[in-house]
N, C-alpha and C. Protein backbone atom coordinates (compact mmCIF):
# COMPACT_ATOMS: atom_id res chain seq x y z
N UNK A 1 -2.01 -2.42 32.38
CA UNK A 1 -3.04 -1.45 32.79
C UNK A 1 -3.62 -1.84 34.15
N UNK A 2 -3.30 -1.06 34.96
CA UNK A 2 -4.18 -1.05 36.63
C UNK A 2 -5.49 -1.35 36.58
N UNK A 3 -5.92 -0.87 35.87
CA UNK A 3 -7.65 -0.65 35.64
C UNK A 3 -7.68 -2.06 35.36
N UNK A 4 -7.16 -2.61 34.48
CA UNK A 4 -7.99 -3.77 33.89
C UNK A 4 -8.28 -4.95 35.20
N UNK A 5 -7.19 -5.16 36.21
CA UNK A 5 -7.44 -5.96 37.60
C UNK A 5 -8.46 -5.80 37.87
N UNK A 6 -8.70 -4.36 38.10
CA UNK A 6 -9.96 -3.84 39.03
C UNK A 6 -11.22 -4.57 38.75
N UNK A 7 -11.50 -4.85 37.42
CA UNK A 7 -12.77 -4.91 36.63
C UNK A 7 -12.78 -6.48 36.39
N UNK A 8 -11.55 -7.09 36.50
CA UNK A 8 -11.53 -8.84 36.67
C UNK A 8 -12.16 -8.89 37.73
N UNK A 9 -11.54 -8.52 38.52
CA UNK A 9 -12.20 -8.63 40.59
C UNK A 9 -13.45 -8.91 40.52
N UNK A 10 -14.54 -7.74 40.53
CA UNK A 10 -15.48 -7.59 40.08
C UNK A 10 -16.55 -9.11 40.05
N UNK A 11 -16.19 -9.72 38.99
CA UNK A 11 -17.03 -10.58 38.73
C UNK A 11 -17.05 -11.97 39.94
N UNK A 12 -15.61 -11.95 39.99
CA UNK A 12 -15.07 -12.79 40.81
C UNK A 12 -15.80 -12.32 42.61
N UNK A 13 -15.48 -11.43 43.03
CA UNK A 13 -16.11 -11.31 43.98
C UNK A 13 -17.10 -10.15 44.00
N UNK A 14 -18.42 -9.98 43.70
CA UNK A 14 -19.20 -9.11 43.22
C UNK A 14 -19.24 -8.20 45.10
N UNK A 15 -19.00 -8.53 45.89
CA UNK A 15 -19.29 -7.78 47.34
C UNK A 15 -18.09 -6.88 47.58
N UNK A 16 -16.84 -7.37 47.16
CA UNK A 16 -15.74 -6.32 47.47
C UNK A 16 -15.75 -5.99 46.06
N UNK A 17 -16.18 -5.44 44.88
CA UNK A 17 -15.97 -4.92 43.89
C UNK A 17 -17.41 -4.01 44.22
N UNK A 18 -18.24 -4.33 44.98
CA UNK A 18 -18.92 -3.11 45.38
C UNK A 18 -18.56 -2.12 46.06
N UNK A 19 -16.86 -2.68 46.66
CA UNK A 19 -16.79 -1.34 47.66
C UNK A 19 -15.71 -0.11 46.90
N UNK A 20 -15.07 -1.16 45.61
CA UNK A 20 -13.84 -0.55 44.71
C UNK A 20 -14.98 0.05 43.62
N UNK A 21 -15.83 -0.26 43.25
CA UNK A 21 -16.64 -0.04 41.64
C UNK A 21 -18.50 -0.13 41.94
N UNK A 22 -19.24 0.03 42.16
CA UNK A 22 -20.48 -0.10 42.05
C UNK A 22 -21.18 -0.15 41.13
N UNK A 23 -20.37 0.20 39.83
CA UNK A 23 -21.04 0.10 38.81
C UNK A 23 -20.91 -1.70 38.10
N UNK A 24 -19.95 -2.45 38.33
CA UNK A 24 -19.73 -3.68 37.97
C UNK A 24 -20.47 -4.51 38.89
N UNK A 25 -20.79 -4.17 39.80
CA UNK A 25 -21.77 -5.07 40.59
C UNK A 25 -23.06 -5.30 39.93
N UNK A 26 -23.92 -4.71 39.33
CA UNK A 26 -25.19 -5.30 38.48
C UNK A 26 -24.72 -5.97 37.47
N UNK A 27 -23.70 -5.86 36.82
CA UNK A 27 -23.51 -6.51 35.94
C UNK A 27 -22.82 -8.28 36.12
N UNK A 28 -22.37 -8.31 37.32
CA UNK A 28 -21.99 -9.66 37.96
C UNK A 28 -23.57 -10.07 37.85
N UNK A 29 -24.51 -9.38 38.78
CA UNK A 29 -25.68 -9.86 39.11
C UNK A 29 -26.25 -10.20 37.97
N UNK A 30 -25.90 -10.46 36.88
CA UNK A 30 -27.00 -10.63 35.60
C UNK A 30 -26.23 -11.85 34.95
């Protein structure tokens, strides 16, 4: 599944998963 990368990223780098997802970025932040 494609999707599922996307949403690993995310945590890992919360600044470029703001530019793919904005919604996983608060949730890094917590």
């Amino acid at each position: 599944m494609p999707g599922q990368p996307l949403l690993v990223l995310p945590p890992l780098h919360p600044r470029t998963s703001s530019r793919y997802l904005p919604v996983p970025v608060p949730t890094a932040g917590t």
